[in-house]
Protein backbone atom coordinates (compact mmCIF):
# COMPACT_ATOMS: atom_id res chain seq x y z
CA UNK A 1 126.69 -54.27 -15.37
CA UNK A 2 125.14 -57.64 -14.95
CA UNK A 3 122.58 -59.03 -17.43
CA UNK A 4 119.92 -59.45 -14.65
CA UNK A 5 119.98 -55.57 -14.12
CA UNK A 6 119.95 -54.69 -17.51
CA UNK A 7 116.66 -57.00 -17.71
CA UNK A 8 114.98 -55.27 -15.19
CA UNK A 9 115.85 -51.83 -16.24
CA UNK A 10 114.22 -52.73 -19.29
CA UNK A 11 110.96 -54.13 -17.57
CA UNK A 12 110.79 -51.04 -15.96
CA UNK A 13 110.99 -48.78 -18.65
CA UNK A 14 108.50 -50.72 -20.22
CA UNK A 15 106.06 -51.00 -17.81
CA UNK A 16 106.40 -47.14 -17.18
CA UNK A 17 105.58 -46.42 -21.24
CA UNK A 18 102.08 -48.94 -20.80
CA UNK A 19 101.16 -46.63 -18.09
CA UNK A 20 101.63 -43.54 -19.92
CA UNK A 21 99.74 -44.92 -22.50
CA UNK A 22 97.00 -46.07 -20.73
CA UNK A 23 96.69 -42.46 -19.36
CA UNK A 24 96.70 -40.93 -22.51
CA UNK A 25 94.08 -43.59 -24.09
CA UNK A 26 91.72 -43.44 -21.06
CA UNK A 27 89.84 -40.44 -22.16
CA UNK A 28 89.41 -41.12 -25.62
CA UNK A 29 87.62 -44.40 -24.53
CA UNK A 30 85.84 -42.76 -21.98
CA UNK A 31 84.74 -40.15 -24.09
CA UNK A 32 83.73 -43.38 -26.85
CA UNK A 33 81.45 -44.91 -23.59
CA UNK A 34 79.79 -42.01 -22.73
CA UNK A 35 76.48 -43.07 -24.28
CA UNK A 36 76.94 -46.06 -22.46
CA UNK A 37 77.68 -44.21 -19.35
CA UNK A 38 74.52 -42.19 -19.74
CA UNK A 39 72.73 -41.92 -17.06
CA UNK A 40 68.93 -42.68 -17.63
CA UNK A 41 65.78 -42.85 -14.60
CA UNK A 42 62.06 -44.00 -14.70
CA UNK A 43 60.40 -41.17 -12.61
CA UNK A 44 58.57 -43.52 -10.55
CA UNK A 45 61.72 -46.10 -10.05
CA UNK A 46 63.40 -46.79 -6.80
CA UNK A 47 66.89 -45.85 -6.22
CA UNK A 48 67.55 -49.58 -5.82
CA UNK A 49 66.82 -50.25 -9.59
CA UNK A 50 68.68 -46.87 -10.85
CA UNK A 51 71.81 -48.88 -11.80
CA UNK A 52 69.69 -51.36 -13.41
CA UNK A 53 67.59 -49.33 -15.99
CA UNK A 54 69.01 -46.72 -18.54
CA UNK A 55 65.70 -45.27 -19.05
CA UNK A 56 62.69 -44.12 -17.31
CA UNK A 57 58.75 -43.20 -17.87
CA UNK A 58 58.42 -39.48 -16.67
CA UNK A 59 54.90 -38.73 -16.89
CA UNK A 60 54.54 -35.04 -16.73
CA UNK A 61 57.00 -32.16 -15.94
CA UNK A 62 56.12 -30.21 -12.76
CA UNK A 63 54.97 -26.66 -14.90
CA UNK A 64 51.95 -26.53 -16.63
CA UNK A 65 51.42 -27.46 -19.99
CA UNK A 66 49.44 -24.60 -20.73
CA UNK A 67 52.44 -22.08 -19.24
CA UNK A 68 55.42 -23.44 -21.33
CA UNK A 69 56.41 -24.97 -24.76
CA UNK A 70 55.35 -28.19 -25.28
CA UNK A 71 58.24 -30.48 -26.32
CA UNK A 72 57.05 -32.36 -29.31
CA UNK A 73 58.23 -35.70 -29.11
CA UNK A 74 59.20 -38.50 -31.74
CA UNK A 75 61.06 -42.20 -32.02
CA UNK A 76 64.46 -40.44 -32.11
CA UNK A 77 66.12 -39.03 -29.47
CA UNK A 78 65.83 -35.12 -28.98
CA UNK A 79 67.23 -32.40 -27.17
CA UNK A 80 64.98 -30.82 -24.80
CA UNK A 81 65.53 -26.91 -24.59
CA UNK A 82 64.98 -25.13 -21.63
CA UNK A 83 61.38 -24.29 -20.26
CA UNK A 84 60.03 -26.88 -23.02
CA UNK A 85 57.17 -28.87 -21.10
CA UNK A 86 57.40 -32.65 -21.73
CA UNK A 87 54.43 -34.88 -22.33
CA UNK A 88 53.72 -37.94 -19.70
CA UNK A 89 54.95 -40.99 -20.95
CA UNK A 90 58.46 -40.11 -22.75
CA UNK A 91 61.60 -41.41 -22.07
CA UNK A 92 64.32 -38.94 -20.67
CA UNK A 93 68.46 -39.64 -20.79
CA UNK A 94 70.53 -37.01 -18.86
CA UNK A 95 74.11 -36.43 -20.08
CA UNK A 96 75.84 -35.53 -16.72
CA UNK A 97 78.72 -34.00 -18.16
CA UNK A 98 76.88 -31.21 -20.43
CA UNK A 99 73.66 -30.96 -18.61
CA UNK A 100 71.93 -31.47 -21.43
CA UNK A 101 68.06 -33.95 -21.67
CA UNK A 102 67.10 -35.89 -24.39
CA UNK A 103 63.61 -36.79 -25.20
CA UNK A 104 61.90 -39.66 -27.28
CA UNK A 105 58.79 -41.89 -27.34
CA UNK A 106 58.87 -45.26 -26.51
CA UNK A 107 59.97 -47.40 -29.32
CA UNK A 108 57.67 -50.91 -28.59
CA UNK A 109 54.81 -52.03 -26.09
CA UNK A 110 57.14 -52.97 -23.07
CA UNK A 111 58.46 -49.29 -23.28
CA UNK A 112 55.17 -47.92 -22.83
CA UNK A 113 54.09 -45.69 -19.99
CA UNK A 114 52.72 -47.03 -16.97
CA UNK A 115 50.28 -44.56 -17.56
CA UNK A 116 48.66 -46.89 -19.97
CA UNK A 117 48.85 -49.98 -17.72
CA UNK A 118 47.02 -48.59 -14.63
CA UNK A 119 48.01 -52.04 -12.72
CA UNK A 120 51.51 -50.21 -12.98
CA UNK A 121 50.84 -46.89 -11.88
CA UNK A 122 51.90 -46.35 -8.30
CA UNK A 123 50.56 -43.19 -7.64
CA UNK A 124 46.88 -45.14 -7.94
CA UNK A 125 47.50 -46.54 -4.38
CA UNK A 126 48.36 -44.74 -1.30
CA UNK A 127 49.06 -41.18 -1.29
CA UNK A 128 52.22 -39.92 -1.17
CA UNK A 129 52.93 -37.20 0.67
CA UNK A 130 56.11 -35.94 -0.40
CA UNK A 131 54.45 -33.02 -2.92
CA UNK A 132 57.61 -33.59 -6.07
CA UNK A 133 55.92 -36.69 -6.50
CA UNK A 134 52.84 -35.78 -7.74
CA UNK A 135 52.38 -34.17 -11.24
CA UNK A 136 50.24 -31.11 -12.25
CA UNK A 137 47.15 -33.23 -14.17
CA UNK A 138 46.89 -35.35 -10.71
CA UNK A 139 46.66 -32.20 -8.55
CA UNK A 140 43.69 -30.98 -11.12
CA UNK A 141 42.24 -34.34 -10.79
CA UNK A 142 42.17 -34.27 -6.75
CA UNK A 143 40.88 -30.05 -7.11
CA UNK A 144 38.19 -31.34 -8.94
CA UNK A 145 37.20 -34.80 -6.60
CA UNK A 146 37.40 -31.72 -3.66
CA UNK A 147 34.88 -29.83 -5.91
CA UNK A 148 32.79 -32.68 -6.62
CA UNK A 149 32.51 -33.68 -2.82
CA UNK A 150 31.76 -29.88 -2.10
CA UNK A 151 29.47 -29.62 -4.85
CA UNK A 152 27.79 -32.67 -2.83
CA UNK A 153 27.93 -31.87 0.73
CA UNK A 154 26.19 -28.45 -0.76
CA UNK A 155 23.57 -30.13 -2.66
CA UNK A 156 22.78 -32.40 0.55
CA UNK A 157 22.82 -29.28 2.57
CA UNK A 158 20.79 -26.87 0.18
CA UNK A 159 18.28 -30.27 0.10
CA UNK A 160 18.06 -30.50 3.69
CA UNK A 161 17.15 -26.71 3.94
CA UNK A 162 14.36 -26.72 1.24
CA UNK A 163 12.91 -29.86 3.06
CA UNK A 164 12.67 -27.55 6.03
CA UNK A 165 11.22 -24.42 3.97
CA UNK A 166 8.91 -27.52 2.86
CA UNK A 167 7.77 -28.10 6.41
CA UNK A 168 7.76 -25.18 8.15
CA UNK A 169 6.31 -22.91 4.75
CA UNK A 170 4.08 -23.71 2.21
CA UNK A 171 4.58 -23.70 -1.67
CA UNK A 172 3.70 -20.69 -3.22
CA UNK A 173 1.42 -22.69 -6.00
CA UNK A 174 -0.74 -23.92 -2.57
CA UNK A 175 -1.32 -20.25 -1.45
CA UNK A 176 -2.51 -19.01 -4.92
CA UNK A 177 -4.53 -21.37 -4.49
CA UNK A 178 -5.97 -19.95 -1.48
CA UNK A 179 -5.97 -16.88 -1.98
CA UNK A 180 -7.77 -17.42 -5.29
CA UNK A 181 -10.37 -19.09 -3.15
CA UNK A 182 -10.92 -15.91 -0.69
CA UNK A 183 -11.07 -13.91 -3.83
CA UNK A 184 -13.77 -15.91 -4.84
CA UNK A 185 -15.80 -15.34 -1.97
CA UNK A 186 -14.15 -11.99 -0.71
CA UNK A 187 -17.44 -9.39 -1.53
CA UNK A 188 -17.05 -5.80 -1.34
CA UNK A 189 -19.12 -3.42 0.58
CA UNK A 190 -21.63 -2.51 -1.96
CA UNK A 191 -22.52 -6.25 -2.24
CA UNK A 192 -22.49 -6.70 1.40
CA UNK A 193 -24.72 -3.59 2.30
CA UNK A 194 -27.20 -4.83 -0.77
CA UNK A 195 -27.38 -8.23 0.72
CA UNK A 196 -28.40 -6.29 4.16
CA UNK A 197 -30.47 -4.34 2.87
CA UNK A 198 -32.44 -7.11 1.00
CA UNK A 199 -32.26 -8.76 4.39
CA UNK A 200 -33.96 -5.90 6.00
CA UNK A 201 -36.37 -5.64 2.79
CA UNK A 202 -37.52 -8.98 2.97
CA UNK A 203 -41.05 -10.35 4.54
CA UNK A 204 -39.24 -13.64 4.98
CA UNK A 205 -36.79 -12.17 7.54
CA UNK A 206 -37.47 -12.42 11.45
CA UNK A 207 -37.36 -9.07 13.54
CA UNK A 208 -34.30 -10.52 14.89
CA UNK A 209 -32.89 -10.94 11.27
CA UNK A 210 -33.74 -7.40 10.54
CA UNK A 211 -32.40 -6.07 13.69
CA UNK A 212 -28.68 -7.79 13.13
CA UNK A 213 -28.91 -6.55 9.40
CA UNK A 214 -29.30 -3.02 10.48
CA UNK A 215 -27.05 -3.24 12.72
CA UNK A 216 -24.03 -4.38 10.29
CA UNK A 217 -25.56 -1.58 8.08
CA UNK A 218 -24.35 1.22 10.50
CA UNK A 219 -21.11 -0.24 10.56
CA UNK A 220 -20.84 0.89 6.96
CA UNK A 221 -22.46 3.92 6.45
CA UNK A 222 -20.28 5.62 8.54
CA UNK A 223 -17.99 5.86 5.26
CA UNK A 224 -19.05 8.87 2.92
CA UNK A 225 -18.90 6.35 -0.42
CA UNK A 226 -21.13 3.85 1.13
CA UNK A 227 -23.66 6.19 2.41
CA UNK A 228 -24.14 7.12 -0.98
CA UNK A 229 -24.31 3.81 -1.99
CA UNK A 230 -26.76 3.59 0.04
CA UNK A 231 -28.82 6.15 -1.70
CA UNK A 232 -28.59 3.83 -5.32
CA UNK A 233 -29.54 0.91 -3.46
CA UNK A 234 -32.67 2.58 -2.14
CA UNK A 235 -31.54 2.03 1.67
CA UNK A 236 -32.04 5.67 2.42
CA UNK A 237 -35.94 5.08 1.88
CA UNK A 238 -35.94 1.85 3.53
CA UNK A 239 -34.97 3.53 6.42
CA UNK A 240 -37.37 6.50 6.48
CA UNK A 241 -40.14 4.28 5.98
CA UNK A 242 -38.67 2.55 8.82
CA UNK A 243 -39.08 5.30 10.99
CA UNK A 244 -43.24 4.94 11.13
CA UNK A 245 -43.06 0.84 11.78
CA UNK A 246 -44.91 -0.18 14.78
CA UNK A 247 -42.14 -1.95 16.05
CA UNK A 248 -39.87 0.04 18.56
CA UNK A 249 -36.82 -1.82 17.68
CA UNK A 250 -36.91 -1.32 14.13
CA UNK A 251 -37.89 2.00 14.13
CA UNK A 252 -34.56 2.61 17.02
CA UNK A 253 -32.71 1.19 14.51
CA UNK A 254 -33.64 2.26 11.42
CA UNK A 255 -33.39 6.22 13.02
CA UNK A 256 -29.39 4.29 14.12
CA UNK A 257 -28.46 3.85 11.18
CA UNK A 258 -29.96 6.96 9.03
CA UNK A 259 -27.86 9.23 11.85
CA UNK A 260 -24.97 7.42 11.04
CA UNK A 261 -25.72 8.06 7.05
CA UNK A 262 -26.66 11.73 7.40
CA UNK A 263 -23.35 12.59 9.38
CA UNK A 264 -21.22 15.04 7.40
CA UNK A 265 -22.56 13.91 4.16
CA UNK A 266 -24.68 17.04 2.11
CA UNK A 267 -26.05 14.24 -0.64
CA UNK A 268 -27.76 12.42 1.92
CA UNK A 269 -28.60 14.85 3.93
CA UNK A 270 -30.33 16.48 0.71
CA UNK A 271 -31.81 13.29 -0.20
CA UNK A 272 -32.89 12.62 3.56
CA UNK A 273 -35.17 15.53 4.19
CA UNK A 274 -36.62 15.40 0.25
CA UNK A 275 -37.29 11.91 1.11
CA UNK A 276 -39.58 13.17 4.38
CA UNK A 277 -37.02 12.10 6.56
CA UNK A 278 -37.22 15.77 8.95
CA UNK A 279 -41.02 14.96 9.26
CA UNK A 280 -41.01 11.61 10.38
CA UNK A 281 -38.07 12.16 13.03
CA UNK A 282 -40.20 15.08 14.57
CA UNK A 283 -42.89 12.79 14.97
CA UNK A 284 -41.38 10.19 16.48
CA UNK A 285 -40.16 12.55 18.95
CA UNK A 286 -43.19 14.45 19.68
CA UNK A 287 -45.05 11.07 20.10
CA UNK A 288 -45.10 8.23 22.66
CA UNK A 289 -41.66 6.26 22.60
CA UNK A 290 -39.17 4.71 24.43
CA UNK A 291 -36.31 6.70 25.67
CA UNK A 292 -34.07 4.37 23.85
CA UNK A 293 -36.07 5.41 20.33
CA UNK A 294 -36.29 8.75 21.37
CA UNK A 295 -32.60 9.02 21.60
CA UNK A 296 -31.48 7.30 18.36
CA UNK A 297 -34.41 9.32 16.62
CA UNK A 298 -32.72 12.47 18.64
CA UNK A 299 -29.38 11.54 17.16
CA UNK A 300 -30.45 11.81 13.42
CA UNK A 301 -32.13 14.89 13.56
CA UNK A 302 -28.54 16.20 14.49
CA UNK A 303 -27.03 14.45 11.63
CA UNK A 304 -29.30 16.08 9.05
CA UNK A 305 -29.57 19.65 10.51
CA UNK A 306 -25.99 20.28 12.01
CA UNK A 307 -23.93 22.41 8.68
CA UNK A 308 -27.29 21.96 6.64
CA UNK A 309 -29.10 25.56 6.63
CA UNK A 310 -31.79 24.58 4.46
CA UNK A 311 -33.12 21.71 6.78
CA UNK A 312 -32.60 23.99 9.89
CA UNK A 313 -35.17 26.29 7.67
CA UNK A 314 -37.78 23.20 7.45
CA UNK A 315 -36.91 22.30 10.83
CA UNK A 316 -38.51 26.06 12.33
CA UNK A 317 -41.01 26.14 9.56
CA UNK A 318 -42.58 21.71 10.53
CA UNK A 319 -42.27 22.81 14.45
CA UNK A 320 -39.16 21.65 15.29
CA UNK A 321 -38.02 24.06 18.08
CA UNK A 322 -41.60 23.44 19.70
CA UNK A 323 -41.14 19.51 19.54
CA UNK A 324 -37.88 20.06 21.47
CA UNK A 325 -39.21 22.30 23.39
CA UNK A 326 -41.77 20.21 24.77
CA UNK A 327 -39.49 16.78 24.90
CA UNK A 328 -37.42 19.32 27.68
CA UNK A 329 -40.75 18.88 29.77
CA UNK A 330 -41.18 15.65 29.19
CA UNK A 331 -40.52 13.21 32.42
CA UNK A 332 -38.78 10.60 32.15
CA UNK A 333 -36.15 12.01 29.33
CA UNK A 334 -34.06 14.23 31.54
CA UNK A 335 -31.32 12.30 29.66
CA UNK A 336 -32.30 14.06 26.83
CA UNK A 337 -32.14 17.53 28.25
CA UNK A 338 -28.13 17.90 27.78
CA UNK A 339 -28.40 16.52 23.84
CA UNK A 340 -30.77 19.08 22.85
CA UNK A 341 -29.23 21.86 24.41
CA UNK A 342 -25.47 20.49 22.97
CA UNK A 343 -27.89 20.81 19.42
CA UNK A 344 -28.97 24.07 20.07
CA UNK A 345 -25.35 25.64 21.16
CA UNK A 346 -24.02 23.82 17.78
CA UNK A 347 -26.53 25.73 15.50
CA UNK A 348 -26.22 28.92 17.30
CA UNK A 349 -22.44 28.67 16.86
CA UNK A 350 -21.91 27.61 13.40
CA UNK A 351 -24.47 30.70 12.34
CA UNK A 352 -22.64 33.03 14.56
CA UNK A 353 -19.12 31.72 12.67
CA UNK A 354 -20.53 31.84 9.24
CA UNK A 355 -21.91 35.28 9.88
CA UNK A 356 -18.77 36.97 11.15
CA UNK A 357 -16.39 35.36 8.93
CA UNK A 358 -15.14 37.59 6.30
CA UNK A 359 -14.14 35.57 3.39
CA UNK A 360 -15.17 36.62 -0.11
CA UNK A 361 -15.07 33.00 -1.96
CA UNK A 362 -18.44 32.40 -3.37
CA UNK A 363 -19.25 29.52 -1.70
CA UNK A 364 -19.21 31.46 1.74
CA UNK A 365 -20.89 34.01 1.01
CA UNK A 366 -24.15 31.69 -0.67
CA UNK A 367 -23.55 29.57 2.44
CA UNK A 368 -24.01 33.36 4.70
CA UNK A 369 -26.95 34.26 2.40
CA UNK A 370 -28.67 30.65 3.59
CA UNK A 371 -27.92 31.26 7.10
CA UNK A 372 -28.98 34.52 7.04
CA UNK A 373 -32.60 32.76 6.35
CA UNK A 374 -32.79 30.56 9.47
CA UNK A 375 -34.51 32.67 11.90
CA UNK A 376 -33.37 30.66 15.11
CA UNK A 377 -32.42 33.06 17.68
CA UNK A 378 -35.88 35.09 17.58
CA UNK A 379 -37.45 31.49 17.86
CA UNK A 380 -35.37 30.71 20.96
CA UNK A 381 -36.34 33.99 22.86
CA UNK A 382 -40.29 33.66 21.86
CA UNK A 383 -40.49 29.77 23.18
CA UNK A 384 -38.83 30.73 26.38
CA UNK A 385 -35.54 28.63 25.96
CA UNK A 386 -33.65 31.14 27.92
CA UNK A 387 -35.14 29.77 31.05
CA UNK A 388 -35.76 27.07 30.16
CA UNK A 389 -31.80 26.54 29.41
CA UNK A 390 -30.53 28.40 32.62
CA UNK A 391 -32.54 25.49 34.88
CA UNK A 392 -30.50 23.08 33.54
CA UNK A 393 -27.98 24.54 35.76
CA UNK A 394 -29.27 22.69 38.92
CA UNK A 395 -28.08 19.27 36.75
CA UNK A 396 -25.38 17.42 39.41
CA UNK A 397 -23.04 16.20 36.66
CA UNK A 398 -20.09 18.74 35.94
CA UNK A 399 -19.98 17.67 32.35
CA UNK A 400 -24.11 18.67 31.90
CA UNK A 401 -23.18 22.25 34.33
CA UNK A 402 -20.20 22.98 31.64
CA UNK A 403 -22.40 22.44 28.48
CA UNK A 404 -25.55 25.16 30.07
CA UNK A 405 -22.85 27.25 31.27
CA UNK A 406 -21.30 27.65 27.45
CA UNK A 407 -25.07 27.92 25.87
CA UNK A 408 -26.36 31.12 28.72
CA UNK A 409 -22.95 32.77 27.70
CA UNK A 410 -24.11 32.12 23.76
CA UNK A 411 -27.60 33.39 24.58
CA UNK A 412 -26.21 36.28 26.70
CA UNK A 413 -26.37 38.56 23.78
CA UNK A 414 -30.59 37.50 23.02
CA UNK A 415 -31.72 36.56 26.49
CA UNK A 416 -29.70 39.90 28.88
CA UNK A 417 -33.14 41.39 29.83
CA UNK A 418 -34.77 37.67 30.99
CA UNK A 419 -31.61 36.59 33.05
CA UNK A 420 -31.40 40.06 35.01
CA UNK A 421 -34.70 39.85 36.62
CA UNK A 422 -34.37 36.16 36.93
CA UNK A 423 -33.81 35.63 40.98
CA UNK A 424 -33.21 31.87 40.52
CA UNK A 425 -30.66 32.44 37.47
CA UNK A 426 -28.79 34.36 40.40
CA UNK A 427 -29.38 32.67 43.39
CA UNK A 428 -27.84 29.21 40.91
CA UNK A 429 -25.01 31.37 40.22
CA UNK A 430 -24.40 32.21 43.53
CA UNK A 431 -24.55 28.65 44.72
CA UNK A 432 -22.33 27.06 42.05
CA UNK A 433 -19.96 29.40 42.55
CA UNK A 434 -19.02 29.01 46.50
CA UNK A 435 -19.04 24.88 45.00
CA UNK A 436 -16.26 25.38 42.48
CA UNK A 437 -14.35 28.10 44.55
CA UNK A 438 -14.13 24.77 46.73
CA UNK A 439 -13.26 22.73 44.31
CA UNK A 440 -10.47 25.32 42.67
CA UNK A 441 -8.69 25.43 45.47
CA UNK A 442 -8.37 22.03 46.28
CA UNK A 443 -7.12 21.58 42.33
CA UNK A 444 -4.70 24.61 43.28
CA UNK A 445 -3.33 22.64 46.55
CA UNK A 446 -2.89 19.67 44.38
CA UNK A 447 -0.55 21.45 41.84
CA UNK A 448 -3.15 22.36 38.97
CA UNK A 449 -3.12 25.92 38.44
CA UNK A 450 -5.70 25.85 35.80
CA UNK A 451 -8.04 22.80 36.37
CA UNK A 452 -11.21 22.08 35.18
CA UNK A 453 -13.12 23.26 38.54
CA UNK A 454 -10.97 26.95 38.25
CA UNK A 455 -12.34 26.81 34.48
CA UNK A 456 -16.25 25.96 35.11
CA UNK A 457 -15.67 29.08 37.96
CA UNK A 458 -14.57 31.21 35.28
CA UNK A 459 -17.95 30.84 33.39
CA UNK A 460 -19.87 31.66 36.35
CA UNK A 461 -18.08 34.73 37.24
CA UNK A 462 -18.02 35.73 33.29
CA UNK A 463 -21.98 35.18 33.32
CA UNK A 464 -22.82 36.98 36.57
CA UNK A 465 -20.13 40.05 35.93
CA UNK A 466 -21.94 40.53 32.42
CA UNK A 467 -25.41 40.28 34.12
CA UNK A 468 -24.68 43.06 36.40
């Protein structure tokens, strides 16, 4: 074998034994760099600058603070367990061949989070949109800028709406206010009737004055409590003196308004006719007046002797039937003719009910015992009311003809013997019924099986069978 062989056998072998040790020394010096080999990031870096840096800020981890461990950092490097939560601003190394992080806190003023040096913080200009880039405490911050701006776009809107209550209402301090002021002049009726009735009281007053006052006045005694308010405030007497004034409007409406007292009320009535109330009416209708006094003087003897026994016993005993009696003949009050035979029906009747009713409570029977004193029916047989009664009969209006008809049929039972031998009773009979057999069967052809007509004919064939 030649030397040159040899030589490069040798080379050879050599060169073989480097590379086998270089294989075998690799890892150990690999494993010596590894900290050098470390791979470190800035969370906010580029990927450009990754091979440039070993170490990066990370600001916050991406789970809540409040849900995890807290890492607690210091100076020196640590190992980071799993689920720990790191604090912004640390510096983070990643060993890529166990996996494992290490944690510390930056060792000078360079190192320092960006966090600190808001010039450096990136996430301070436009937003990113990629949502791994932005940390828990910034999505707080932008919840609570959303709530802020709602919280303000609400109060604008809730302002806007009170300026409109503020337009279209008014405050609640301005109505007390007003309604404190109609509560100051807000009177009740007992003040307003005394101021009426000082009105009518007064010799300053005009007629007119008076007149208006009494007036309003009826408007309010119509209520039970202020007609015997009017009895404290000595209106009751003010009004039967008013009865004897020489003027015909007062004394119209003073009789107005003691009619509209004396309606259903016992205490007035009892006051009325101890005041001399009965008297005074009676005269006033037995004397020279004006239909329209006559009538309103007419209306409150009805109010004081309809349900009131004792002043139908004054009434008989001053005259009364005779006054009516003779107002009946009167000409010119034909008007009246209907209202005092509608009077004398009610009296009739409410005697007649009282007497047959068969209740034992005490107050019906004293209230039987009083009626039992008003002699009325012998009184309408001896002044000759039977006839006087069945004319009315000849009255045109179908509202007067159903009013007589109801009173004969009442005074059937007193007046038999005068309506049998009284031609013109029958010959009125006779005529109004041919008229309403008319009239009945023209309600029949019209559908009305029992109209008024076929009611009115009724009565007339009730009276004249009974008269037979």
């Amino acid at each position: 074998m030649s030397p040159s062989i040899c030589f490069l056998s040798f080379v050879s072998k050599l060169s073989l034994v480097v590379l086998l040790l270089s294989v075998i020394s690799f890892p150990s010096c690999l494993s010596d760099r590894v900290t050098e080999f470390a791979l470190t990031k800035r969370e906010e870096s580029d990927l450009k600058e990754q091979n440039k840096e070993e170490v990066v800020m990370v600001e916050e981890e991406e789970l809540d603070p409040e849900d995890l461990e807290v890492f607690s950092p210091t100076h020196q490097w640590q190992t980071v367990r799993p689920g720990q939560a790191l604090p912004a601003g640390l510096h983070v190394q990643l060993n890529l061949q166990t996996g494992e992080r290490l944690a510390r806190l930056p060792n000078n003023e360079n190192e320092k989070s960006d966090e600190r040096d808001p010039s450096k913080n990136k996430r301070l200009g436009p937003i990113d949109l990629d949502p791994s880039s932005f940390t828990t405490q910034e999505l707080k911050k932008a919840l609570a800028k959303m709530k802020e701006s709602t919280k303000a776009d609400d109060m604008l809107e809730q302002k806007a709406h009170q300026e409109e209550v503020r337009r279209r209402f008014r405050p609640i301090e301005k109505l007390k206010e007003e309604f404190r002021a109609l509560n100051m002049q807000l009177e009740t009726d007992f003040e307003i009737m005394s101021k009426l009735i000082n009105r009518v009281n007064s010799t300053t007053s005009t007629l007119e004055e008076k007149i208006a006052a009494l007036y309003d006045l009826e408007y309010y005694v119509h209520q039970v409590d202020n007609a015997k308010d009017l009895l404290s405030l000595g209106g009751l007497q003010l009004l039967i003196n008013g009865l004897n004034s020489t003027e015909p409007l007062l004394k119209e409406y003073a009789s107005f308004v003691l009619g509209a007292a004396l309606s259903s009320n016992p205490r007035v009535q009892v006051a009325a006719v101890d005041g001399g109330a009965l008297q005074k009416l009676l005269v006033v209708l037995a004397t020279d007046q004006s239909l329209a006094v006559k009538k309103k003087a007419l209306f409150a003897l009805s109010s004081m002797l309809r349900n009131f026994p004792y002043a139908q016993q004054q009434f008989l005993r001053l005259g009364g039937l005779q006054t009516l009696r003779d107002l009946c003949t009167e000409s010119g009050m034909e008007t009246l003719h209907i209202r005092i035979v509608t009077l004398l029906y009610d009296l009739m009747t409410e005697k007649l009910l009282f007497m047959a009713s068969q209740d034992d409570d005490d107050h019906i029977q004293e209230r039987m015992q009083q009626y039992s004193q008003v002699n009325l029916d012998p009184a309408i047989v001896e002044q000759g009311w039977c006839t006087i009664i069945s004319d009315l009969l000849k009255q045109p209006a179908h509202d007067s003809r159903e009013k007589v008809l109801r009173t004969v049929q009442v005074l059937l039972a007193l007046c038999r013997d005068n309506y049998k031998g009284d031609p013109h009773l029958n010959h009125t009979l006779s005529l109004l019924r041919r008229e309403y057999e008319e009239l009945a069967a023209e309600e029949q052809k019209e559908g009305d099986e029992d109209g008024y007509f076929k009611e009115l004919l009724s009565s007339i064939n009730s009276i004249a069978q009974q008269l037979k």
